[in-house]
PDB file of N, CA and C in Angstrom:
ATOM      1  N   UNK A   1     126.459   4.876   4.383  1.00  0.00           N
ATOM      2  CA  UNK A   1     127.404   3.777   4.285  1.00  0.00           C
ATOM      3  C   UNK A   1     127.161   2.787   5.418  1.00  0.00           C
ATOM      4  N   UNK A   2     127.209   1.661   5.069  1.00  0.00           N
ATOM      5  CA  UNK A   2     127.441   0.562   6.498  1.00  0.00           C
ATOM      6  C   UNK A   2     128.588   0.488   6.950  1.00  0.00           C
ATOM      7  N   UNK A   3     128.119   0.686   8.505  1.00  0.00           N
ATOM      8  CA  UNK A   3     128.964   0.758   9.533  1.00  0.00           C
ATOM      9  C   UNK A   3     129.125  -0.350  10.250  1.00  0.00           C
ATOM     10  N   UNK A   4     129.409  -2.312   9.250  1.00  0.00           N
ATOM     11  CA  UNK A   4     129.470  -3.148  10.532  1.00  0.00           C
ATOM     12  C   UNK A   4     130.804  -3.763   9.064  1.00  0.00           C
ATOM     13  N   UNK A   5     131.996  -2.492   8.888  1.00  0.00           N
ATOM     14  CA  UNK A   5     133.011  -3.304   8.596  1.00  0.00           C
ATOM     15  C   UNK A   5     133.674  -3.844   9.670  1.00  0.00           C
ATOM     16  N   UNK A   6     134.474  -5.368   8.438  1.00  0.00           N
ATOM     17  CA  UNK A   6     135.084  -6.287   9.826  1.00  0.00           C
ATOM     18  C   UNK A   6     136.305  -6.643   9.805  1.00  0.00           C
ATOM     19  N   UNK A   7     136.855  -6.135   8.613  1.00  0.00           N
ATOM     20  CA  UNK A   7     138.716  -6.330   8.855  1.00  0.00           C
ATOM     21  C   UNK A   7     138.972  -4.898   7.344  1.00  0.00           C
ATOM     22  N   UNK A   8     139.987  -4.782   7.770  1.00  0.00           N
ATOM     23  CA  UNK A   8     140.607  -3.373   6.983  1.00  0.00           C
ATOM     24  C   UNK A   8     142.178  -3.804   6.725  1.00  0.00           C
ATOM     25  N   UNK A   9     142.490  -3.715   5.415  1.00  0.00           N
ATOM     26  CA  UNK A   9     144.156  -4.003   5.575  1.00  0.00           C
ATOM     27  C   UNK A   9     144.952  -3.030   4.936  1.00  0.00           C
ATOM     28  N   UNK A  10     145.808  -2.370   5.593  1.00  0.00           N
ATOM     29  CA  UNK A  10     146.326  -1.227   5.207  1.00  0.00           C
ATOM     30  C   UNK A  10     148.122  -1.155   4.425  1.00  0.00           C
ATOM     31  N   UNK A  11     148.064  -1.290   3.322  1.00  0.00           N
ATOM     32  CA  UNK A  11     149.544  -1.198   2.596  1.00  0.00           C
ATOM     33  C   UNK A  11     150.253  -0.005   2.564  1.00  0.00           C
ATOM     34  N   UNK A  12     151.626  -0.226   3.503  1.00  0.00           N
ATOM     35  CA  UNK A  12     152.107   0.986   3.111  1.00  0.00           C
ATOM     36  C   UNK A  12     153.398   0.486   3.130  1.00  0.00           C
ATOM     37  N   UNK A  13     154.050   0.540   2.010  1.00  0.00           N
ATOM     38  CA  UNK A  13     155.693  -0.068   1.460  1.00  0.00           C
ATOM     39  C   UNK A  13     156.538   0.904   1.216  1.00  0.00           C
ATOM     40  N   UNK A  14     156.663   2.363   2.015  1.00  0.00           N
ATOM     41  CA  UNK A  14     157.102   3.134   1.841  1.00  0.00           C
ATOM     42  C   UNK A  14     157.895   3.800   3.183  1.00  0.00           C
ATOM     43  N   UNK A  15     158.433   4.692   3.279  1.00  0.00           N
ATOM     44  CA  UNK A  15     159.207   5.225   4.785  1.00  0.00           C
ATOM     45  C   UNK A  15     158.774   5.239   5.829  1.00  0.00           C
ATOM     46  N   UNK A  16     159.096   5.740   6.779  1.00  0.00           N
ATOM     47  CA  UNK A  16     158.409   5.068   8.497  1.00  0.00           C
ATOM     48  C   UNK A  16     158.065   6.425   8.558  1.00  0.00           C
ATOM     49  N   UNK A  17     158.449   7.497   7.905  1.00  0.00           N
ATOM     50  CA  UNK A  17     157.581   8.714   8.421  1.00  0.00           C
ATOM     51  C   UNK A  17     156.457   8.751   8.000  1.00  0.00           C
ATOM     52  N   UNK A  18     156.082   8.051   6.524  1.00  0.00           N
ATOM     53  CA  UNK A  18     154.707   8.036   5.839  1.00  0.00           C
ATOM     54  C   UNK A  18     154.352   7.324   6.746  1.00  0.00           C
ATOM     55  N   UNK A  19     154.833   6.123   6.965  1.00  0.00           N
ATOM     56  CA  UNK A  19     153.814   5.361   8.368  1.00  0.00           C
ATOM     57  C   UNK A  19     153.478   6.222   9.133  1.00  0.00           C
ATOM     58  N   UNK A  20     154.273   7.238   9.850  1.00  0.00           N
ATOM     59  CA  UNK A  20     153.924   7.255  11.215  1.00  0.00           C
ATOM     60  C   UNK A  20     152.915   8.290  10.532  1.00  0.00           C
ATOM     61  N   UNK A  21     152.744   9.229   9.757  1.00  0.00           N
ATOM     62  CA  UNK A  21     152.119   9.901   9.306  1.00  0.00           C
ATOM     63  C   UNK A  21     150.730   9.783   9.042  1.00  0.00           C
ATOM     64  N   UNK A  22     150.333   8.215   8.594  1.00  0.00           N
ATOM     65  CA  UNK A  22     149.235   7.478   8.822  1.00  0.00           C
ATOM     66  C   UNK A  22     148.743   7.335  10.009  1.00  0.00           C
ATOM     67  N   UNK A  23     148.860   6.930  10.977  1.00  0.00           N
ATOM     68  CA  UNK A  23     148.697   6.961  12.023  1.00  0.00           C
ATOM     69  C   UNK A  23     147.399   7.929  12.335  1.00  0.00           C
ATOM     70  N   UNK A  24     147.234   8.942  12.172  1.00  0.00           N
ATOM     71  CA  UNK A  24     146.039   9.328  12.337  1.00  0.00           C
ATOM     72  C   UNK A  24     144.997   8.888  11.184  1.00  0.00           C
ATOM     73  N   UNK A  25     145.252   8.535   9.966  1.00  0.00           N
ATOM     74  CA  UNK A  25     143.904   8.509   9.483  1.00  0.00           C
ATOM     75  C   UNK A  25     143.266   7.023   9.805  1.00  0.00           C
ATOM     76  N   UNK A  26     144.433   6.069  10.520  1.00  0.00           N
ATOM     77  CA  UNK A  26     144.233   4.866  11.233  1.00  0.00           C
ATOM     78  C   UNK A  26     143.534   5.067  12.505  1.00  0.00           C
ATOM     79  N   UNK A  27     143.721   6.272  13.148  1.00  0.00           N
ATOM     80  CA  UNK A  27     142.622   6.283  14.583  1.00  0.00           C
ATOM     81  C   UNK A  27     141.447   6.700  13.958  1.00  0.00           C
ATOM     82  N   UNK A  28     141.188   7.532  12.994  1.00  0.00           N
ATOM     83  CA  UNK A  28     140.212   7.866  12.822  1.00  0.00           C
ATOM     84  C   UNK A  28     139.054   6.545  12.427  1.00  0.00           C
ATOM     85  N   UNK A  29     139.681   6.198  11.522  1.00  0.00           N
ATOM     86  CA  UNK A  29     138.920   4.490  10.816  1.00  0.00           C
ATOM     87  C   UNK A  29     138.583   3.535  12.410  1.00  0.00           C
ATOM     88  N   UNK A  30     139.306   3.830  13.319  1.00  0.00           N
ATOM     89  CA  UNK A  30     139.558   2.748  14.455  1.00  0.00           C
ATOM     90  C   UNK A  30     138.172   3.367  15.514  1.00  0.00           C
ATOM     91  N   UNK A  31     137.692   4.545  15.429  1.00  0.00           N
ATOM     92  CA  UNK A  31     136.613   5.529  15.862  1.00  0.00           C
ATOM     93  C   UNK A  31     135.511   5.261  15.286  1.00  0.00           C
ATOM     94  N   UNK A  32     135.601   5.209  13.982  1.00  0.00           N
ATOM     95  CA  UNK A  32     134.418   4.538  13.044  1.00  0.00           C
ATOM     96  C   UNK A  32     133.913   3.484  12.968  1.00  0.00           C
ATOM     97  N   UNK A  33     134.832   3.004  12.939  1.00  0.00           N
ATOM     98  CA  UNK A  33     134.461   1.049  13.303  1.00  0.00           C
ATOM     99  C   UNK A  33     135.359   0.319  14.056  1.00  0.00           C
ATOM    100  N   UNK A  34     134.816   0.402  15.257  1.00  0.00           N
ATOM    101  CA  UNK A  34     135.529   0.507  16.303  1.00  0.00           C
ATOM    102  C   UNK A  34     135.806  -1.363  16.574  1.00  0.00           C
ATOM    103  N   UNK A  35     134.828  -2.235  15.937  1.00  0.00           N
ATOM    104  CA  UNK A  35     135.204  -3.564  16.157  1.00  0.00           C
ATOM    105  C   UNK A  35     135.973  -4.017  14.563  1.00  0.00           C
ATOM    106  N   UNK A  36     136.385  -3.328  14.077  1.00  0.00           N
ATOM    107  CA  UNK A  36     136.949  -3.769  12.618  1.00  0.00           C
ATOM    108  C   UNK A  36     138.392  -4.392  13.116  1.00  0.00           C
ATOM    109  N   UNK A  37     138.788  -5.103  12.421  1.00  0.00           N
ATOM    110  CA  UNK A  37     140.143  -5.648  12.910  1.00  0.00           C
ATOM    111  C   UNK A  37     141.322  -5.207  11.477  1.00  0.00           C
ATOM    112  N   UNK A  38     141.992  -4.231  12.387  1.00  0.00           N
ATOM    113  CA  UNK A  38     143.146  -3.639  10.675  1.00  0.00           C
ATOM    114  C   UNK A  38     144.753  -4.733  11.198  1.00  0.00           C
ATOM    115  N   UNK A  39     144.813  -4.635   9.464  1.00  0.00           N
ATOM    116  CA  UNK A  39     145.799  -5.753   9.206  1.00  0.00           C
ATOM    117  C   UNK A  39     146.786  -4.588   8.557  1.00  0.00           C
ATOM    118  N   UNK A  40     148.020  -4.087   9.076  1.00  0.00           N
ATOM    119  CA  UNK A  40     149.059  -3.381   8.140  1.00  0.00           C
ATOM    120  C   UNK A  40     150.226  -4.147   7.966  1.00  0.00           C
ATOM    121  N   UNK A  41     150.436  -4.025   6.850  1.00  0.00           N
ATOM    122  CA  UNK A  41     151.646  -4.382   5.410  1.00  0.00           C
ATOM    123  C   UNK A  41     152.373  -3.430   5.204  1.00  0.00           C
ATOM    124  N   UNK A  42     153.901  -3.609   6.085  1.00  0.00           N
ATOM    125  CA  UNK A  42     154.513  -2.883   5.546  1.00  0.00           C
ATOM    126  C   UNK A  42     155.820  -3.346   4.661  1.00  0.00           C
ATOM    127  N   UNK A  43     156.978  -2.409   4.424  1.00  0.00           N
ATOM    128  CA  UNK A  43     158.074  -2.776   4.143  1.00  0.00           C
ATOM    129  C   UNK A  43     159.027  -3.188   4.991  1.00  0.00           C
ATOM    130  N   UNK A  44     160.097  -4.387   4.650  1.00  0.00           N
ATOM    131  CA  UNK A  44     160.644  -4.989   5.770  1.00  0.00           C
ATOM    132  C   UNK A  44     161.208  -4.018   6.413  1.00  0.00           C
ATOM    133  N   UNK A  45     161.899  -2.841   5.850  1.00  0.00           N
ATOM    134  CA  UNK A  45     162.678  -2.007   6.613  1.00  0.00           C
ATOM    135  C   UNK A  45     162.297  -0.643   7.132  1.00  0.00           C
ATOM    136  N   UNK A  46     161.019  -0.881   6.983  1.00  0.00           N
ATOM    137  CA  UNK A  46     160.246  -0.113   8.491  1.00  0.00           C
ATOM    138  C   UNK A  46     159.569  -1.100   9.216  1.00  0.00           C
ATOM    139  N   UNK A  47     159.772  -1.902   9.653  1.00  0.00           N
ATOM    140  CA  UNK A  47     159.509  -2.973  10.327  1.00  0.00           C
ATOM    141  C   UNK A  47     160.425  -2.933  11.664  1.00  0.00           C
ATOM    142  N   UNK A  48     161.713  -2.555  11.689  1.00  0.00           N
ATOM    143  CA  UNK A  48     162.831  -2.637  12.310  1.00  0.00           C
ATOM    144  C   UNK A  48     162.688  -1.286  13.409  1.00  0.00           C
TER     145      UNK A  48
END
């Protein structure tokens, strides 16, 4: 696979525990391509 991705955007419109739950498979991607720039989308009310 090529390794010179350059932005990643991650949707998650669902509870803040699924967020936080993400959270690791987001470091992992952030290890891999370490200059990629991630964009997350969430729901307004895990936003707060």
């Amino acid at each position: 696979m090529h390794n010179k991705l350059l932005s990643i955007c991650i949707l998650r419109l669902s509870a803040i525990g699924d967020v936080c739950h993400t959270l690791a498979v987001i470091q992992a991607i952030q290890r891999k391509y370490p200059s990629a720039e991630i964009t997350w989308i969430i729901g307004q009310n895990e936003a707060y």
